[in-house]
Each structure stands twice: as structure tokens, then as C-alpha cells.
C-alpha atoms as a PDB file:
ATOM      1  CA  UNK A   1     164.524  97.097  75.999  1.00  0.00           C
ATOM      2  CA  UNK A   2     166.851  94.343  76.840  1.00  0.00           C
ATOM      3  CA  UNK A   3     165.965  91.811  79.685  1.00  0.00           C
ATOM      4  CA  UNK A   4     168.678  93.634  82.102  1.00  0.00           C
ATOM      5  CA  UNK A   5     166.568  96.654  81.699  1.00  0.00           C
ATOM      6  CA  UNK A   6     163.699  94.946  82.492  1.00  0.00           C
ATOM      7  CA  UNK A   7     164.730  93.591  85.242  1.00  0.00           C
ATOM      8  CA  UNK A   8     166.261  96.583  86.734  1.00  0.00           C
ATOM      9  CA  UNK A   9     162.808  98.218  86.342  1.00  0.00           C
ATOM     10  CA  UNK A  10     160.164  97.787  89.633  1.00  0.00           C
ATOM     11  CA  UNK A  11     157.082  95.999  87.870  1.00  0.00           C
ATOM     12  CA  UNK A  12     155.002  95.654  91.267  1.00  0.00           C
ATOM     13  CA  UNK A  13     154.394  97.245  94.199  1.00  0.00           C
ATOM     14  CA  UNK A  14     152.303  96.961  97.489  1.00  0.00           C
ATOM     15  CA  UNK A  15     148.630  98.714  97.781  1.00  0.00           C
ATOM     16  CA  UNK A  16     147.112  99.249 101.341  1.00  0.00           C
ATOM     17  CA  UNK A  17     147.775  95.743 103.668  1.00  0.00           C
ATOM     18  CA  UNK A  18     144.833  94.992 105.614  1.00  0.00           C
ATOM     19  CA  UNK A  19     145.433  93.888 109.499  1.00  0.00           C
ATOM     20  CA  UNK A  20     142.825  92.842 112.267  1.00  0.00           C
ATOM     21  CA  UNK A  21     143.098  94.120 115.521  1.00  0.00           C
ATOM     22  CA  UNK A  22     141.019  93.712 118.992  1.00  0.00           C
ATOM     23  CA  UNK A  23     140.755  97.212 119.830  1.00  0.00           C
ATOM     24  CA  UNK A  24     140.275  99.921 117.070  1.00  0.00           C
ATOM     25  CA  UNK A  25     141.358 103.740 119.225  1.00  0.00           C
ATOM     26  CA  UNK A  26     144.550 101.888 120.636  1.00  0.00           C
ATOM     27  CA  UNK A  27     145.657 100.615 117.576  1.00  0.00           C
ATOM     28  CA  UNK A  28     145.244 103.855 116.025  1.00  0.00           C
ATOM     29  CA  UNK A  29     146.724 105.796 118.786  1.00  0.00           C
ATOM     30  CA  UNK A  30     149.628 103.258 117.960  1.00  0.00           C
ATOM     31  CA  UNK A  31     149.633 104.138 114.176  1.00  0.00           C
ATOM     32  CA  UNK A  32     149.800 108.040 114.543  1.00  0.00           C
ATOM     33  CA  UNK A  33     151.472 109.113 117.570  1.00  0.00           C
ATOM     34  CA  UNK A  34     154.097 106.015 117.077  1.00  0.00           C
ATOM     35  CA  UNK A  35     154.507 105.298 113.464  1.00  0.00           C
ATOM     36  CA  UNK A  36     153.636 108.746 112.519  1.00  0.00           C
ATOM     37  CA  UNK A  37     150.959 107.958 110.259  1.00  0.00           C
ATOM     38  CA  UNK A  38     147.776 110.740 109.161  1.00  0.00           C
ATOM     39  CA  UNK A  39     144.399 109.350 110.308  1.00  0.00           C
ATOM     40  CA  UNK A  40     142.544 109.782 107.079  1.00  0.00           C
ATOM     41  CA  UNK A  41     138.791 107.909 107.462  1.00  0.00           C
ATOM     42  CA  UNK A  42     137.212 105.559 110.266  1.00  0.00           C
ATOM     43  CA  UNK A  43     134.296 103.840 109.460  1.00  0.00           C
ATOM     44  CA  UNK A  44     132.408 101.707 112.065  1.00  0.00           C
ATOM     45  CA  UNK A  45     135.106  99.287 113.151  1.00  0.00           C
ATOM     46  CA  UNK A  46     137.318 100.756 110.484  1.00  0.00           C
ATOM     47  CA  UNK A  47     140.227 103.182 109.884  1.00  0.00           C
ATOM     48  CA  UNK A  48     142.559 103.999 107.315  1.00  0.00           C
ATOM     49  CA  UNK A  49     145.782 105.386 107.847  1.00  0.00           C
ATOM     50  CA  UNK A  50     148.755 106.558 105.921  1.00  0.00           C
ATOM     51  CA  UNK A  51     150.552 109.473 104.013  1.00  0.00           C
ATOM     52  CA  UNK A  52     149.246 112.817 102.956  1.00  0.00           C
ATOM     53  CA  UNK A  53     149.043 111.020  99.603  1.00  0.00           C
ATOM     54  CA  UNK A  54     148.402 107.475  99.883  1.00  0.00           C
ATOM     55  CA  UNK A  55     146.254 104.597 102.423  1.00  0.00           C
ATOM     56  CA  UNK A  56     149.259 102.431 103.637  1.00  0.00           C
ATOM     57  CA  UNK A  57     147.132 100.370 106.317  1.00  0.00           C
ATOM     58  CA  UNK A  58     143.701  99.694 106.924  1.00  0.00           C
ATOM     59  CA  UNK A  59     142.866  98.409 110.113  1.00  0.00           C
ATOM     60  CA  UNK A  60     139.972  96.145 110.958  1.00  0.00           C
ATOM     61  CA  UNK A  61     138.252  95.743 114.634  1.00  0.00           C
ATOM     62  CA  UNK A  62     137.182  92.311 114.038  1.00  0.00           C
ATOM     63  CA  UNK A  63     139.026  90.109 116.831  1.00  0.00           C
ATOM     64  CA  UNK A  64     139.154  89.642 120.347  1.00  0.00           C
ATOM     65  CA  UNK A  65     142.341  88.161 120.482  1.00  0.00           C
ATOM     66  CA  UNK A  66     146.049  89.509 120.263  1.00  0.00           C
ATOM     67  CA  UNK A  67     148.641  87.847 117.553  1.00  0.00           C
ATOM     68  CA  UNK A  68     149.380  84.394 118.042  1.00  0.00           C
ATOM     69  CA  UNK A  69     152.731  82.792 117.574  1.00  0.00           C
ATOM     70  CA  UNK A  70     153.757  79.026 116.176  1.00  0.00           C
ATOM     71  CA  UNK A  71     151.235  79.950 113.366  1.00  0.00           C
ATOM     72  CA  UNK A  72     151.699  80.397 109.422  1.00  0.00           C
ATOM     73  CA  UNK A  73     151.096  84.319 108.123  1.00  0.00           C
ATOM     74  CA  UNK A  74     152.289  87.098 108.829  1.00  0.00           C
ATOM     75  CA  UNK A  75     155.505  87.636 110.351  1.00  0.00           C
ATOM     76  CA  UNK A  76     155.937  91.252 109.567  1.00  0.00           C
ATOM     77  CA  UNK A  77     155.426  94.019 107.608  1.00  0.00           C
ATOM     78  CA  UNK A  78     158.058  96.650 106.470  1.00  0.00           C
ATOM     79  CA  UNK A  79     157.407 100.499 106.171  1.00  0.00           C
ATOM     80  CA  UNK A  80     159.892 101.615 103.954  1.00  0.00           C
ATOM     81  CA  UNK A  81     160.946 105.744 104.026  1.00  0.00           C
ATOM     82  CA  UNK A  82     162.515 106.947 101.390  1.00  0.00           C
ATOM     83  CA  UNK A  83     165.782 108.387 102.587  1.00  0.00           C
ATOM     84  CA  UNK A  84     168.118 108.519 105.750  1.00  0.00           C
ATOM     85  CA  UNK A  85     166.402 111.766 106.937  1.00  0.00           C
ATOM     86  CA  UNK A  86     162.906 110.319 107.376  1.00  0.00           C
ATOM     87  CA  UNK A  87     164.069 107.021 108.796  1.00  0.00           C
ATOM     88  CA  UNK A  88     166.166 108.868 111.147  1.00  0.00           C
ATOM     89  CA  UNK A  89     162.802 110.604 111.719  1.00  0.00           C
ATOM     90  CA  UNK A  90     160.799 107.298 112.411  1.00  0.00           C
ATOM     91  CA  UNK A  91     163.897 106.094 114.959  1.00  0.00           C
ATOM     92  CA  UNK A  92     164.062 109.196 116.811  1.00  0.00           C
ATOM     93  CA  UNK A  93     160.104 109.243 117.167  1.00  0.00           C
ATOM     94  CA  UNK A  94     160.375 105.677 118.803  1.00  0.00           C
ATOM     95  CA  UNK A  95     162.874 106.886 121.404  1.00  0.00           C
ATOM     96  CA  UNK A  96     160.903 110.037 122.405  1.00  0.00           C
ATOM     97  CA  UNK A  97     157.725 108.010 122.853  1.00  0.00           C
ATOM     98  CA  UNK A  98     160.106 105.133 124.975  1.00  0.00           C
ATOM     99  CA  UNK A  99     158.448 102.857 122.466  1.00  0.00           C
ATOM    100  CA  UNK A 100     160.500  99.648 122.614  1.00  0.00           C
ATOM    101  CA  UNK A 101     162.050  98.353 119.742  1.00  0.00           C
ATOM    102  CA  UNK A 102     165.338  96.461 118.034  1.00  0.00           C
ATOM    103  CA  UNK A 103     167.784  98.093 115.634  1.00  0.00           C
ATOM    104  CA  UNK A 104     169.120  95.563 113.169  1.00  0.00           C
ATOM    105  CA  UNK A 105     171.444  96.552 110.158  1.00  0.00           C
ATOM    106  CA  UNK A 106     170.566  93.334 107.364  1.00  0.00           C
ATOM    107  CA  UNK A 107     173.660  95.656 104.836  1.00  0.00           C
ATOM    108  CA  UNK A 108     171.151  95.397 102.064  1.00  0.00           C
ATOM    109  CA  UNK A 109     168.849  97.724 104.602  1.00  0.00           C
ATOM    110  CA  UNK A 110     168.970 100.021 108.000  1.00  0.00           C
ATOM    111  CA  UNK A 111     165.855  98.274 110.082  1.00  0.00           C
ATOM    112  CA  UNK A 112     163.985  98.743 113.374  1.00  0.00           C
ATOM    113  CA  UNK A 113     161.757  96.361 114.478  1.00  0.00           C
ATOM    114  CA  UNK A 114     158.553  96.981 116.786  1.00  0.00           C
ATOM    115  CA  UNK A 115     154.931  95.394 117.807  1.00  0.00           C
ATOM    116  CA  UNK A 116     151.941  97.114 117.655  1.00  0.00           C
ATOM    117  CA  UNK A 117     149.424  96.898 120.577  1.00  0.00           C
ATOM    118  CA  UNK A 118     148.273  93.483 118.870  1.00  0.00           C
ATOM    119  CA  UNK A 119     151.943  92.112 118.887  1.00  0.00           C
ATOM    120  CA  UNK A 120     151.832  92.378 115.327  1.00  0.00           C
ATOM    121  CA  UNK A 121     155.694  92.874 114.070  1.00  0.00           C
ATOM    122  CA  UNK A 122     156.435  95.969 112.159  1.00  0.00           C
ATOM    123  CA  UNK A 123     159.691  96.315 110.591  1.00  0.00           C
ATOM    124  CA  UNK A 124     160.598 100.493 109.312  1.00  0.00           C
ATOM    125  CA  UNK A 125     163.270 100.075 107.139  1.00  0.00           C
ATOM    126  CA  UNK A 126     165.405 102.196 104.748  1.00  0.00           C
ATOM    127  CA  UNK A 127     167.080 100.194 101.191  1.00  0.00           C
ATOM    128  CA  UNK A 128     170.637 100.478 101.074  1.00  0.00           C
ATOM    129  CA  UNK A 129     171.397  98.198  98.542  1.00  0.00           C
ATOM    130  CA  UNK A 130     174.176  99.483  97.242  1.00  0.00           C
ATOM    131  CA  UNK A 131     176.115  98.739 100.308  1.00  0.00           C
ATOM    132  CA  UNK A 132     175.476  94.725  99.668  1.00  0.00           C
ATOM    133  CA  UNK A 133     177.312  92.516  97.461  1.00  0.00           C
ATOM    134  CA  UNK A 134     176.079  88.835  98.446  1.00  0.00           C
ATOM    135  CA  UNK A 135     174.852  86.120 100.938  1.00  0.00           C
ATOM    136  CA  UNK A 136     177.076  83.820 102.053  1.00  0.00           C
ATOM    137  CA  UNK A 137     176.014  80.543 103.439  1.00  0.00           C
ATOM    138  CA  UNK A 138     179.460  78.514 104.387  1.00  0.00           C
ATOM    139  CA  UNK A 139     179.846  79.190 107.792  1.00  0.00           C
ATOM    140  CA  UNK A 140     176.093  79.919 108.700  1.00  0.00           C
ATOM    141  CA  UNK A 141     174.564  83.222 107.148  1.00  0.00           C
ATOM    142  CA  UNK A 142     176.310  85.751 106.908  1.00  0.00           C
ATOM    143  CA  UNK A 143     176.334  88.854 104.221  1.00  0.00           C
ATOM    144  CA  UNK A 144     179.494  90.224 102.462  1.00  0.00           C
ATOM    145  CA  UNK A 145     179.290  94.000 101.529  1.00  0.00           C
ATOM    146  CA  UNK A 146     180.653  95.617  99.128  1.00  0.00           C
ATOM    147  CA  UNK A 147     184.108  96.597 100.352  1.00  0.00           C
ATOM    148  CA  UNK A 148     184.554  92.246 101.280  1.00  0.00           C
ATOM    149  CA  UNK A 149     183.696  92.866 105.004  1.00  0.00           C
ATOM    150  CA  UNK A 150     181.775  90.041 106.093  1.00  0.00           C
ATOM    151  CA  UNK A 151     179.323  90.787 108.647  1.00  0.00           C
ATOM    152  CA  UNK A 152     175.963  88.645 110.372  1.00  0.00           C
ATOM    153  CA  UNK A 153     173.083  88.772 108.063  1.00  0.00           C
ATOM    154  CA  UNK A 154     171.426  90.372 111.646  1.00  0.00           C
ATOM    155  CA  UNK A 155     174.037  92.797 113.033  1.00  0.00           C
ATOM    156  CA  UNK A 156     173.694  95.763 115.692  1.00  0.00           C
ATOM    157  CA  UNK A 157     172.215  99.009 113.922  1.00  0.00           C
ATOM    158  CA  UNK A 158     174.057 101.869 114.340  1.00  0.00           C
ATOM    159  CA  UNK A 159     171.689 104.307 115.287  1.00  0.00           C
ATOM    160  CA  UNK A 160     174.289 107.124 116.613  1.00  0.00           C
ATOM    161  CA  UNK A 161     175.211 107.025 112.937  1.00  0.00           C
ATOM    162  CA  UNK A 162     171.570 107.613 112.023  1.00  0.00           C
ATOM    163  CA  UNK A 163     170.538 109.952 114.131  1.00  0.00           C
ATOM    164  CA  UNK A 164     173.415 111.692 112.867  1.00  0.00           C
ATOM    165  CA  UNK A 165     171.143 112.666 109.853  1.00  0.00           C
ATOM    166  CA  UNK A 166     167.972 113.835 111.710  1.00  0.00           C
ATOM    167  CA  UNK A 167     167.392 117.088 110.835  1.00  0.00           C
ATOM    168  CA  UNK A 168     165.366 119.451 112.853  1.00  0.00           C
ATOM    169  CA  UNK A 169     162.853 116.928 114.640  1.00  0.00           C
ATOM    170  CA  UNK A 170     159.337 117.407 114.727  1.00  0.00           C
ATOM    171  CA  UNK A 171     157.284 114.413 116.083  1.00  0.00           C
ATOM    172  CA  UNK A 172     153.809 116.012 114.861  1.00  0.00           C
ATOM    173  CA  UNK A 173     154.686 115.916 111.624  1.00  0.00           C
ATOM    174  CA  UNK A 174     153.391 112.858 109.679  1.00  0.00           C
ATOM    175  CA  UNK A 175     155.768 110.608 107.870  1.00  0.00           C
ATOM    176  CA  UNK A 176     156.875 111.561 104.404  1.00  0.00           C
ATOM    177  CA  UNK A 177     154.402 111.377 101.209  1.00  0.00           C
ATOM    178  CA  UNK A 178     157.102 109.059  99.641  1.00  0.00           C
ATOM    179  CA  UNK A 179     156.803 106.437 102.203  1.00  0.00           C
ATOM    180  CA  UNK A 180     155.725 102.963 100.962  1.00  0.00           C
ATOM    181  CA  UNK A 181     155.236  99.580 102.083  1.00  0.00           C
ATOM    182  CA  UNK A 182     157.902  98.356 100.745  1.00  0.00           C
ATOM    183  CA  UNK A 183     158.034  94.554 101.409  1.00  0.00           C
ATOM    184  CA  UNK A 184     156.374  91.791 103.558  1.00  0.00           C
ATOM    185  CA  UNK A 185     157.908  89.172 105.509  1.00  0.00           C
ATOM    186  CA  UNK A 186     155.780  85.910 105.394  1.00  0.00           C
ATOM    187  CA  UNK A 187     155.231  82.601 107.563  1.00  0.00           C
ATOM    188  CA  UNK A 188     155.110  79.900 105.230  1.00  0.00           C
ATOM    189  CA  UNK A 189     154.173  76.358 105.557  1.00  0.00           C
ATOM    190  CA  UNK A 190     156.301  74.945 102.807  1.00  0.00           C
ATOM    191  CA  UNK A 191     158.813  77.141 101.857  1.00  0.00           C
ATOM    192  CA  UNK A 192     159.638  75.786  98.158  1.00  0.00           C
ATOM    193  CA  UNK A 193     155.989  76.255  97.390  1.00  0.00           C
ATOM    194  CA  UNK A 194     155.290  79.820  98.006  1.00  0.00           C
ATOM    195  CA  UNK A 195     158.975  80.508  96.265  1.00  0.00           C
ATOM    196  CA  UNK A 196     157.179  78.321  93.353  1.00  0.00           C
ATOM    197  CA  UNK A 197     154.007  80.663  93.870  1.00  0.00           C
ATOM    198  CA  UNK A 198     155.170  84.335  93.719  1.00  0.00           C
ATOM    199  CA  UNK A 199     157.782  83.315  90.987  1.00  0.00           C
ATOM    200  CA  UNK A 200     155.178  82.234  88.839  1.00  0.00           C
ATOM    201  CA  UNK A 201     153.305  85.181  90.046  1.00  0.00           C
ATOM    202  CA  UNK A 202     156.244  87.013  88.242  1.00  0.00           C
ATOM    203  CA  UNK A 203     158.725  87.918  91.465  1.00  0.00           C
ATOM    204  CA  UNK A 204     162.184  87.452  90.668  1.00  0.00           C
ATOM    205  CA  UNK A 205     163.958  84.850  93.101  1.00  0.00           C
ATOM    206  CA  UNK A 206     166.518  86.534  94.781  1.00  0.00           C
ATOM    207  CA  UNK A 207     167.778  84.038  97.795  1.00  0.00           C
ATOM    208  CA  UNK A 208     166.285  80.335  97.988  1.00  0.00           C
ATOM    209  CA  UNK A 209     168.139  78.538 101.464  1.00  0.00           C
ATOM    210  CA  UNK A 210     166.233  75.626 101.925  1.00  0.00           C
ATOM    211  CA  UNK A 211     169.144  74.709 104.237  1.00  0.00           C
ATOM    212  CA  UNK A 212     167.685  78.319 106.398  1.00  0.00           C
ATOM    213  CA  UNK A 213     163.758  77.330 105.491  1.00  0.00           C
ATOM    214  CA  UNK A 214     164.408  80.642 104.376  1.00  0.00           C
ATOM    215  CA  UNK A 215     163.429  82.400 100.317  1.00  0.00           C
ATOM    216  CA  UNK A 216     163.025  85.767  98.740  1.00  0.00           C
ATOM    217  CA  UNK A 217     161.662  87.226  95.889  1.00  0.00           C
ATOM    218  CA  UNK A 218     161.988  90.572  94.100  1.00  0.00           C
ATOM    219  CA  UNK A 219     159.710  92.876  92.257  1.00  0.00           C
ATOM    220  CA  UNK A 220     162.953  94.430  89.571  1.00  0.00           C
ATOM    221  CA  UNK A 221     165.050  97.134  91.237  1.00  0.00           C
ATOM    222  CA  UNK A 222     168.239  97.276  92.975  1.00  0.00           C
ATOM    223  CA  UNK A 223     166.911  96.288  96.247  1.00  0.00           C
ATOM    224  CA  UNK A 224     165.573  92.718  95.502  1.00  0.00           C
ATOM    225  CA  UNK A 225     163.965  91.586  98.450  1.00  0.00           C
ATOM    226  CA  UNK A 226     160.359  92.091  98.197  1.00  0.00           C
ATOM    227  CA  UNK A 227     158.617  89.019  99.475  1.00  0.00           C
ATOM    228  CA  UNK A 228     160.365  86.978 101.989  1.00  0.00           C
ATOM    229  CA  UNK A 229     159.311  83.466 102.990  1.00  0.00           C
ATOM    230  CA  UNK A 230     160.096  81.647 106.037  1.00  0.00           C
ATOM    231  CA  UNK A 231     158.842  78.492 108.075  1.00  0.00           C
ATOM    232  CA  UNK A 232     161.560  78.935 111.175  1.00  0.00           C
ATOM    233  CA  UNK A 233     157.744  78.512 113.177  1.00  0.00           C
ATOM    234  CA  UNK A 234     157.834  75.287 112.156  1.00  0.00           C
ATOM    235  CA  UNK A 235     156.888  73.293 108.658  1.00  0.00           C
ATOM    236  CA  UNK A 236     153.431  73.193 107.686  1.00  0.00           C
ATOM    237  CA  UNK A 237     152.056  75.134 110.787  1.00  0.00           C
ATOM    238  CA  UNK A 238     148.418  76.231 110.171  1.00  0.00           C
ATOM    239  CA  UNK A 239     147.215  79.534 109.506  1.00  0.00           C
ATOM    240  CA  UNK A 240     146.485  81.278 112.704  1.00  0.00           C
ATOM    241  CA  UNK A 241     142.731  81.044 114.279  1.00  0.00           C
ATOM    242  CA  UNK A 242     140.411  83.693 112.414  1.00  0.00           C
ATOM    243  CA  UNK A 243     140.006  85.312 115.780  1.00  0.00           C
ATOM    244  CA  UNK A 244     143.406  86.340 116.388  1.00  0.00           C
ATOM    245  CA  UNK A 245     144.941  89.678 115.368  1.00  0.00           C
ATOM    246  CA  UNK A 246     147.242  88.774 112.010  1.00  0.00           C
ATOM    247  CA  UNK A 247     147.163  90.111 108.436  1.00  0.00           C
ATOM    248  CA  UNK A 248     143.671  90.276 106.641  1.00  0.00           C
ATOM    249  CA  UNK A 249     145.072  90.928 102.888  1.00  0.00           C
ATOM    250  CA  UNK A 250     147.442  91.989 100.904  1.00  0.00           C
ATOM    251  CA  UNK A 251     147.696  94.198  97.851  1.00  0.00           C
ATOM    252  CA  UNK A 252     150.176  93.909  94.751  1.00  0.00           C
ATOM    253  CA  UNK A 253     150.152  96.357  91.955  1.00  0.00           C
ATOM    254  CA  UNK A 254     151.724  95.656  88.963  1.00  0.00           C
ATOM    255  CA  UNK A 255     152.216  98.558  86.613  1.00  0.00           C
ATOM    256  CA  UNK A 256     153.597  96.512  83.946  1.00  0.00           C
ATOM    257  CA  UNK A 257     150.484  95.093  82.017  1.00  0.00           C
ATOM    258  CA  UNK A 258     152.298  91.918  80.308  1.00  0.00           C
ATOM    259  CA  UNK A 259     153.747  90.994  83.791  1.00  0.00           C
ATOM    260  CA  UNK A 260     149.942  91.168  85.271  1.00  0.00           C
ATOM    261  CA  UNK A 261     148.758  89.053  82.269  1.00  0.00           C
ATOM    262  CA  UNK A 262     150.864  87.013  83.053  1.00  0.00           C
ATOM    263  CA  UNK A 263     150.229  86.611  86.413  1.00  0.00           C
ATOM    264  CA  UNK A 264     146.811  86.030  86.058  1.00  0.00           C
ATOM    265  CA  UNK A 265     147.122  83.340  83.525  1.00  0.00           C
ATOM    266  CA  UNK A 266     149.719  81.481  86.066  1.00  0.00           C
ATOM    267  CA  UNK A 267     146.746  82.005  88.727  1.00  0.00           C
ATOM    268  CA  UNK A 268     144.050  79.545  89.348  1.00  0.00           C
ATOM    269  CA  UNK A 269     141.258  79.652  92.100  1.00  0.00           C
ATOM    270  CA  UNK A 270     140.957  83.327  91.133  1.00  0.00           C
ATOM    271  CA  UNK A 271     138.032  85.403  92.291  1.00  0.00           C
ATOM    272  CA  UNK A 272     136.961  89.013  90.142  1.00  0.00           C
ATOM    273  CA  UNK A 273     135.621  91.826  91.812  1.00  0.00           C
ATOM    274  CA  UNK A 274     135.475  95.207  91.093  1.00  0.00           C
ATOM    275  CA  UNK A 275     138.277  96.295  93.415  1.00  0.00           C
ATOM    276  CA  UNK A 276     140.656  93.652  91.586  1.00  0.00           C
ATOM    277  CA  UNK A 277     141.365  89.885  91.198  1.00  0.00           C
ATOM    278  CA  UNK A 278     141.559  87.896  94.203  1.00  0.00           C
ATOM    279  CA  UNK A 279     143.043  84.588  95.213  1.00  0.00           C
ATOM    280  CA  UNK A 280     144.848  83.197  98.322  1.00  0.00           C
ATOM    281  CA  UNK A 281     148.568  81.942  97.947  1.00  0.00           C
ATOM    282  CA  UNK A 282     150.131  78.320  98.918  1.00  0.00           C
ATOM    283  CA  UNK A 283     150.224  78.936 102.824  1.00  0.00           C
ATOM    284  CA  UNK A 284     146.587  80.704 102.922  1.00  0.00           C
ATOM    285  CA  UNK A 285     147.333  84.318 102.171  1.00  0.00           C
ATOM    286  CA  UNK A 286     144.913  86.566 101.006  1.00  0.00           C
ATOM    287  CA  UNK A 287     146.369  88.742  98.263  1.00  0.00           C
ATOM    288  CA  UNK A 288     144.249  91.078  96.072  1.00  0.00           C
ATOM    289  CA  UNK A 289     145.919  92.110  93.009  1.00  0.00           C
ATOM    290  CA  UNK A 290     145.278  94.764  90.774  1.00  0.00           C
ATOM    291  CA  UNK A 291     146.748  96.823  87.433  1.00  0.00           C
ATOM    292  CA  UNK A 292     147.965 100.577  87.274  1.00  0.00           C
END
């Protein structure tokens, strides 16, 4: 296999993420009848929540007070579906529920953006990478696609165009088994750092903009941008108070067993457990990562 085919390969993706939250019914209320997501177990101050198939989030009732902003952490996380059906789907379930939330079309990917009862930001996107051809950073950002249109790196969504593609809606079905979380979008406190980190980690650097305090990372595929990094909060802001709603972990799983080698020999400050290897990243992170 030659390194193109390697690299065109997915070698990691996300497990379960892990968020705290102040009030454990309203939060899952949030999670089902908004997101869409199947209830599967609750467990004292504990649910899990996700597909048929697979646990996408785990909440934990462990704070008493909402997200806090001008911190370093999370700044969202993305819920990926798998086609223009089942994001249409996830859009059209917003507007019947008169859930606020902001349509943004990146080229690379359809997004809607939202915050749970914590003011946590959730991002539901769908990959369109085959629509984007580069970044362009002359003039400000800005992102030429591939038929040389250049267009913001942030434009208006077109969402008559995607509910064009909603079939026949039904908001009590749960979201699609093929839905994944399919990338996180970090706070960082030094930028060039964490781009250091989860390269070494074995993510593939996809945009570094020091000029934006702004970096990305892929995982192999055709859509490339699978850990972002950002300090627009301001440089080397402090993780948020432990008794604020935020992000509690992170999973990666690798399926490629000479990347996760690899990873772990590029690790230090690494803790084992039976549930994987464990370690925090340059900003404060905790990630959890495992083989399959």
C-alpha cells in the first residue's frame, strides 16, 4: 500500500464524548426530542444516549453551573449524519421544535449550529468534501470550491436547498444508525502546541493559520478536518472551573494498530486502565484512547 493509500484511509475515529451538565432530565429531554437521539441507560446521575447501534454521548450530572465562556475546552462538538436525507432530517426537527439555531455552509460541510440547555455548542453537520478545493488566506479567509467560486469560509446555509431532500418526515424516529461524531472543535491555549500534540498523536495537519490562531488536523479520508484548534477566546486562557458544564473526555479509536503504537510511544504522562490509555493533551483535555 503506497502512502497515498494510506492516507486516504480513516485510521481514527471518535468513541462516546463525555459532557457535564447541571440538570440530568433537561439535558436529556434536549438530547432525544431535539437531537433525536435513543435514550439507551441512566444510571444515578448518568445517561447514555445515541443510535440504535452505538453510545454517541454520555452525560454526567455533576455541576451546578451552565458553560462558561473566555475559557480553554470545548468549543463544540459535531454530530455528523451520514447523508443529505438524515441531515435534512436533523434541520427540519430543529424547526418543528422552534429550537433556535444558525445554518452555516463551511463548502467542505452543510452545518447547523445549536446549544444545549447547558449552552454547550453543538454543531450537526454533513461532509461534502468534494465540493472544496482550498483555503485561501489573502484577503482574510475565505474558501475556493471546486468550480473557482470563492466564497466566506462562514457563508449562509441554504436550507430551502436541504430541505429539498427530506423525505417523508417523522420526528419520532431516532437519528440514523450511521451517525457518528465526526469531529471536535477545541479551545486551545497555544495553538502551535496542540497542532504539535495531535500530529504526533498521528492526525494529519490539514490547515495551520497562526495568522487566524486557527489549526486542523485529519484522521485520513477525504474530509480532513477532524480536530480543530482555536484560541480566538484569547491565548493561554485557563481551562474552565471544574464546576461548570464543558466536556468531561474524549474518545479516539484508532483501528490501525501501527498508527496506535505509535501514538502511544509519542505519549508521555499516560495512565492504563482497563477501558484504554489515558492522558490529557497540551491545553488540559482529557482524551481516552483506545484500539479496534
Amino acid at each position: 500500500m503506497n502512502k497515498e493509500q494510506q492516507t486516504s484511509e480513516k485510521f481514527a475515529s471518535f468513541g462516546a464524548i463525555h459532557l457535564n451538565i447541571t440538570h440530568l432530565e433537561k439535558s436529556t429531554r434536549f438530547w432525544t426530542e431535539i437531537v433525536g437521539m435513543k435514550l439507551l441507560s441512566t444510571s444515578g446521575n448518568t445517561a447514555e444516549l445515541g443510535t440504535d447501534v452505538n453510545t454517541l454521548v454520555v452525560l454526567h450530572e455533576t455541576v451546578k453551573k451552565k458553560f462558561q465562556k473566555g475559557y480553554s475546552g470545548l468549543y463544540h462538538v459535531a454530530i455528523h449524519a451520514p447523508n443529505i436525507q438524515e441531515f435534512a432530517s436533523m434541520v427540519y426537527r430543529l424547526a418543528l421544535n422552534k429550537y433556535p439555531f444558525s445554518p452555516v455552509d463551511h463548502t467542505m460541510s452543510k452545518s447547523v449550529y445549536l446549544d444545549d440547555p447547558d449552552g454547550i455548542n453543538i454543531e450537526f453537520t454533513l461532509e461534502t468534501p468534494e465540493r472544496f478545493k482550498r483555503v485561501v488566506t489573502d484577503r482574510g479567509l475565505s474558501i475556493e470550491d471546486v468550480n473557482g467560486n470563492i466564497r466566506s469560509a462562514s457563508d449562509r446555509l441554504d436550507l430551502d436547498e436541504v430541505m429539498s431532500h427530506l423525505g417523508s418526515p417523522n420526528i419520532d424516529k431516532i437519528i440514523s444508525n450511521e451517525t457518528y461524531i465526526g469531529h471536535l472543535h477545541l479551545y486551545a491555549n497555544n495553538v502551535a502546541n496542540s497542532n504539535s500534540f495531535y500530529q504526533k498523536l498521528g492526525f494529519e495537519s490539514f490547515n495551520n493559520l497562526p495568522q487566524f490562531m486557527y489549526a486542523d488536523v485529519g484522521a485520513g479520508g477525504s474530509y480532513k478536518h477532524r480536530i480543530a484548534m482555536n484560541s480566538w477566546h484569547g491565548m493561554n486562557k485557563p481551562m474552565a472551573p471544574s464546576d461548570s458544564a464543558g466536556m468531561r473526555h474524549f474518545n479516539i479509536i484508532f483501528n490501525n494498530k501501527e498508527k496506535f503504537d505509535l501514538a502511544l510511544n509519542n505519549l508521555t504522562g499516560v495512565e492504563t486502565k482497563d477501558d484504554g490509555y489515558w492522558f490529557l493533551d497540551p491545553t488540559g483535555n482529557k482524551i481516552c484512547l483506545t484500539f479496534s
